[in-house]
Protein backbone atom coordinates (compact mmCIF):
# COMPACT_ATOMS: atom_id res chain seq x y z
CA UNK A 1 4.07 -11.04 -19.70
CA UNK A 2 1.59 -13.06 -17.94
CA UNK A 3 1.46 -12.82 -14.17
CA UNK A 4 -0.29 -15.71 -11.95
CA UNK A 5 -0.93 -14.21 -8.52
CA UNK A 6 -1.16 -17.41 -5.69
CA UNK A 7 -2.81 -16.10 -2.38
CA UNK A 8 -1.93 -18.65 -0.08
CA UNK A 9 -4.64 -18.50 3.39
CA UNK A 10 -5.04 -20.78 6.18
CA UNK A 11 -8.21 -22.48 4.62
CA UNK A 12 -7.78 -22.05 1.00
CA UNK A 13 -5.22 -21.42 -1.11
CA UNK A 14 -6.37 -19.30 -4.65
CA UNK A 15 -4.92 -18.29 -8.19
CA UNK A 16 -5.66 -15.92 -10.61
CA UNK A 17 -4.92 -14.93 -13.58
CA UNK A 18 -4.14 -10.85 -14.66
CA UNK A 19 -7.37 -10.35 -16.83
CA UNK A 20 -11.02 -11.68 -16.74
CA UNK A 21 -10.38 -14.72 -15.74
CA UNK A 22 -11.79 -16.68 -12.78
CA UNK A 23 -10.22 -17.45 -9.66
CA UNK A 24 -9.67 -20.53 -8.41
CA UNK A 25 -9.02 -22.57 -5.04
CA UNK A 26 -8.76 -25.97 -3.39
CA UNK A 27 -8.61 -25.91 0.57
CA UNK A 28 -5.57 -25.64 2.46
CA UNK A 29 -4.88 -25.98 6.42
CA UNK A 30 -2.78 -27.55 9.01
CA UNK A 31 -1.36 -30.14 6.86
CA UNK A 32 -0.75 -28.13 3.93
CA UNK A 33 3.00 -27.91 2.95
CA UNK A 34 4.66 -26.76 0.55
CA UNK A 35 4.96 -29.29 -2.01
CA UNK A 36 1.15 -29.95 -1.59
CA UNK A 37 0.83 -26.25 -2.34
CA UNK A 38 2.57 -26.22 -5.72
CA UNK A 39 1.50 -29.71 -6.49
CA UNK A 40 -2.42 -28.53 -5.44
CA UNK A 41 -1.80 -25.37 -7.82
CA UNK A 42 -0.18 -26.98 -11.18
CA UNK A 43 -2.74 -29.22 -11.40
CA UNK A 44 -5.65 -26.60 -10.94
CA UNK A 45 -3.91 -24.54 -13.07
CA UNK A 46 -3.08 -26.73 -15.91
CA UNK A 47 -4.80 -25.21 -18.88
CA UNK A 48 -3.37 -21.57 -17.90
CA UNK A 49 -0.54 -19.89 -19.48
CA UNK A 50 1.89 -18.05 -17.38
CA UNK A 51 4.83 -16.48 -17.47
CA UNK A 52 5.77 -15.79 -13.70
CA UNK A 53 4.43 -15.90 -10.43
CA UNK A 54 3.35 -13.85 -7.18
CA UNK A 55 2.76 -15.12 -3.33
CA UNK A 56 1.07 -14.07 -1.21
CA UNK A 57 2.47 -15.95 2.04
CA UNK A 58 1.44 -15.71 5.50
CA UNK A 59 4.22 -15.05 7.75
CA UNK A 60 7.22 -13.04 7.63
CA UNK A 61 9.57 -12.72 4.39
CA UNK A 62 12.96 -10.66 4.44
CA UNK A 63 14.56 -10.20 1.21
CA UNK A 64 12.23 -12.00 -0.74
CA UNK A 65 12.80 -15.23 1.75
CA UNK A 66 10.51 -17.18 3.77
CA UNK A 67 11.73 -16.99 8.01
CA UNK A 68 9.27 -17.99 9.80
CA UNK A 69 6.80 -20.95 9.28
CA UNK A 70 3.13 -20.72 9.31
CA UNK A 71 1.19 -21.08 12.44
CA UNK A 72 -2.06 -22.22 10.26
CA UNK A 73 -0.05 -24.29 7.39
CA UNK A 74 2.06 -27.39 7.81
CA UNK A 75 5.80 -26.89 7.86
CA UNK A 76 8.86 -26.89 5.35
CA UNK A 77 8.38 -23.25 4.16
CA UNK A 78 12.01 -21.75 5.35
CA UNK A 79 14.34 -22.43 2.59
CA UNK A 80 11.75 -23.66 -0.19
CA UNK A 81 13.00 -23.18 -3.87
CA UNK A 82 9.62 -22.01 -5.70
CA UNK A 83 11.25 -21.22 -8.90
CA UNK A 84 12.40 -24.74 -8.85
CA UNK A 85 9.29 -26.16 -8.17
CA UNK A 86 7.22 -24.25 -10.23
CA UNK A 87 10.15 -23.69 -12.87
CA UNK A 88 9.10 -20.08 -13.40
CA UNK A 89 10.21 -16.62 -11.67
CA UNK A 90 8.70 -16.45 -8.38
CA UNK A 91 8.34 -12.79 -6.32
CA UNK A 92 7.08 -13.17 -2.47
CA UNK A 93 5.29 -10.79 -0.46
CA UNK A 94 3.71 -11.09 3.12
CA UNK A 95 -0.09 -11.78 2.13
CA UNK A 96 -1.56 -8.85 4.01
CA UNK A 97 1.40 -6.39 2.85
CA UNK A 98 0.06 -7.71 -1.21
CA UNK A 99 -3.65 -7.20 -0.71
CA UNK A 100 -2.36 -3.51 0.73
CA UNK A 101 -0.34 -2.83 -2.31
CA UNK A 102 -3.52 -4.00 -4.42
CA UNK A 103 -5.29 -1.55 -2.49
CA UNK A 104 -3.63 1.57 -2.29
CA UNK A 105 -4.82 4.69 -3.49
CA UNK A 106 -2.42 7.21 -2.15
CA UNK A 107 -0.93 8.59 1.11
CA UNK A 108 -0.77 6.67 4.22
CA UNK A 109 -2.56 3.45 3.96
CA UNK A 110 -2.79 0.74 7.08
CA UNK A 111 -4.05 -2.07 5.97
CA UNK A 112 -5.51 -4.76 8.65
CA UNK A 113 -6.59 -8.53 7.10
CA UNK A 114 -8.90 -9.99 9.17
CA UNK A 115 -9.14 -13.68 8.42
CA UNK A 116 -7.70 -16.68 10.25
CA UNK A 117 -5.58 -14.38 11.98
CA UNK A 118 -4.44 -10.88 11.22
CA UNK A 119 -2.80 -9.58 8.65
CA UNK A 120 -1.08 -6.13 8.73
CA UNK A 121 0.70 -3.31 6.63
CA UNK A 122 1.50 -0.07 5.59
CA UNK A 123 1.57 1.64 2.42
CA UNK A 124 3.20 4.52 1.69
CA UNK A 125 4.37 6.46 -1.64
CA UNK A 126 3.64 3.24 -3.19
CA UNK A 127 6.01 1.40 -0.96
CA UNK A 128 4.89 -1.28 0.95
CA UNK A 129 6.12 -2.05 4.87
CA UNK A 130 4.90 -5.57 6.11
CA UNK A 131 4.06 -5.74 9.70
CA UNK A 132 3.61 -8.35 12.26
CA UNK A 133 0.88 -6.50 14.83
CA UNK A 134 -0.96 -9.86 15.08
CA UNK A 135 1.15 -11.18 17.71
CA UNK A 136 1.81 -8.12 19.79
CA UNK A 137 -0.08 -8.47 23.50
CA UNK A 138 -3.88 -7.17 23.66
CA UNK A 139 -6.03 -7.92 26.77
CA UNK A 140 -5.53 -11.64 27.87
CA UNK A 141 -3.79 -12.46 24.63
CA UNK A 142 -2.75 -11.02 21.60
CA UNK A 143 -4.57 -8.78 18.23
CA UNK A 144 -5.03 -12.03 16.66
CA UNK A 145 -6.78 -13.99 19.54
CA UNK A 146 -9.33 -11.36 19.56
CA UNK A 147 -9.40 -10.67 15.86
CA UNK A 148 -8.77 -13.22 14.15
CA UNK A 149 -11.29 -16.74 13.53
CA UNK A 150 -10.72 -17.74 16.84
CA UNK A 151 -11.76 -14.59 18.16
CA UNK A 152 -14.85 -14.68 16.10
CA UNK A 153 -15.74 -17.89 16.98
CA UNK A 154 -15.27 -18.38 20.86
CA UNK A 155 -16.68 -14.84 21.50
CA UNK A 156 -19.46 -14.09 18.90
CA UNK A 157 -20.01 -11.67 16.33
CA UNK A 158 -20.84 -9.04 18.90
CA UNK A 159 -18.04 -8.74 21.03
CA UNK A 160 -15.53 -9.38 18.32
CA UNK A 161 -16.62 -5.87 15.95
CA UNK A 162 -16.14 -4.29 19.41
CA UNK A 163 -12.93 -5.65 19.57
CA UNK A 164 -12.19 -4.74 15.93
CA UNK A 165 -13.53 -1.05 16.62
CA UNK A 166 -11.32 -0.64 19.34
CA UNK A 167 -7.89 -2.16 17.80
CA UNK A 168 -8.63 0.40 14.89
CA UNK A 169 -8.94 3.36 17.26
CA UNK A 170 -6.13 2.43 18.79
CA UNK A 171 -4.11 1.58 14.92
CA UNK A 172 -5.40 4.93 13.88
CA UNK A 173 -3.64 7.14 17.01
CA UNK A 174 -0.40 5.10 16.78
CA UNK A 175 0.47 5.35 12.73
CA UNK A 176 -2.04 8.20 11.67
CA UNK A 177 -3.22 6.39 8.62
CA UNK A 178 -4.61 8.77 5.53
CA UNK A 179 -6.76 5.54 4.40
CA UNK A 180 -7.38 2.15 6.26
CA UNK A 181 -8.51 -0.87 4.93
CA UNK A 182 -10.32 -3.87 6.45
CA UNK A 183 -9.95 -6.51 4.00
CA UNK A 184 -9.72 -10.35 4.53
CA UNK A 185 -12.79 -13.16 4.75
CA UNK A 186 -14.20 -11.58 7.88
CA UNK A 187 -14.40 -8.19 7.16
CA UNK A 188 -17.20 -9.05 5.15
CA UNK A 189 -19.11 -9.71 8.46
CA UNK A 190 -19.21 -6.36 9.95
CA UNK A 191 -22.43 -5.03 10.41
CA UNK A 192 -20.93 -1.27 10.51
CA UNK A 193 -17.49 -0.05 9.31
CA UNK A 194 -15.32 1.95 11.72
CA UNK A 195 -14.80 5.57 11.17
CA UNK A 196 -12.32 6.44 8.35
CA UNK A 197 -12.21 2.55 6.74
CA UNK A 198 -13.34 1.17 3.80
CA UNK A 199 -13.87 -2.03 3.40
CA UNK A 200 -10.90 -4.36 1.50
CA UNK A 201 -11.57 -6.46 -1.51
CA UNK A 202 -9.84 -10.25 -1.36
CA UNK A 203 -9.65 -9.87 -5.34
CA UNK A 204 -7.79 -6.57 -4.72
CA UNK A 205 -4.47 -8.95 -3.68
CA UNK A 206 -4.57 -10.40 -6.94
CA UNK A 207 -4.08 -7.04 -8.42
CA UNK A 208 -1.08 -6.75 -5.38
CA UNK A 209 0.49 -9.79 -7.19
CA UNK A 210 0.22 -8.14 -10.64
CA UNK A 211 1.27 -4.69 -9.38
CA UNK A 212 4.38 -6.65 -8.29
CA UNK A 213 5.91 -7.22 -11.30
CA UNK A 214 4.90 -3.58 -12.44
């Protein structure tokens, strides 16, 4: 069986392939809907062979259905019909909550994606528990204003790894995590890595999306 894993971000949306195979992307943003995503997708993926898929979405999925649109993405996500579009069988999984499956190693793992916004989840015994932490109130705001890209951008590199060293003190008190991993685009910009993390891997959610179907 061969497994396409789709990792669908606020700026790009990426495929892969289960094997040696590159990944690829096209942008994605505000005005990306649906239908531009699978429509972006079958044509960058047209000389690929696949046999079912994996998302990775951003936002919150009960029973293997979308329920809440995107704040970063256009709209028309509740209710899509990917098999139908793509013609294929279709799994879904919170983004963050498949880059944690890809990297779990045992235990208690929190994983925290910091990218646009924040992605978070917990692994444990191999099952996977998507949260929604992003949105709960932090200072003036919320996790995300402070840890996400707009956090990074109005208040400088600086001031936002203090941010993210605090949020994981405080992460590591309230779930008592075996393992925690910082994955997503920006974790890559931390000078230092808090104590008891690792840093993620972005491929590591394409191996989410394969271990999905495993």
């Amino acid at each position: 069986m061969k497994i396409l894993t789709i990792d669908i971000g606020g700026t790009n949306i990426k495929a892969k392939l289960e094997g040696p195979i590159e990944r690829r992307k096209f942008p994605s943003g505000q005005e990306m809907t649906p239908d531009k995503m699978v429509e972006g997708v079958k044509e960058m993926t047209a000389d690929w062979e696949y046999d079912v898929i994996s998302i990775g979405f951003p936002g919150i999925i009960k029973k293997g259905n979308i329920i809440t649109e995107p704040k970063n993405l256009g709209d028309g996500w509740i209710g899509f019909d990917f098999e139908k579009a793509f013609g294929k069988p279709i799994k879904l999984m919170n983004d963050a909550a498949m880059q944690a499956l890809g990297s779990y190693q045992g235990g208690v793992l929190l994983f925290l994606g910091l990218g646009t916004g924040l992605g978070s989840a917990i692994v444990t015994d191999g099952k996977v528990l998507p949260m929604e932490l992003a949105h709960l109130s932090y200072r003036k705001g919320t996790f995300e204003d402070y840890l996400g890209f707009r956090g990074y951008e109005t208040r400088g590199q600086e001031k936002w790894q203090e941010h993210v060293f605090t949020v994981v003190e405080r992460f590591q008190a309230a779930f008592l995590p075996d393992d925690i991993v910082l994955g997503g685009g920006k974790s890559k910009l931390l000078t230092e890595v808090p104590k008891g993390c690792r840093l993620g891997n972005n491929q590591l959610a394409y191996e989410g999306g394969f271990r999905m179907w495993k």
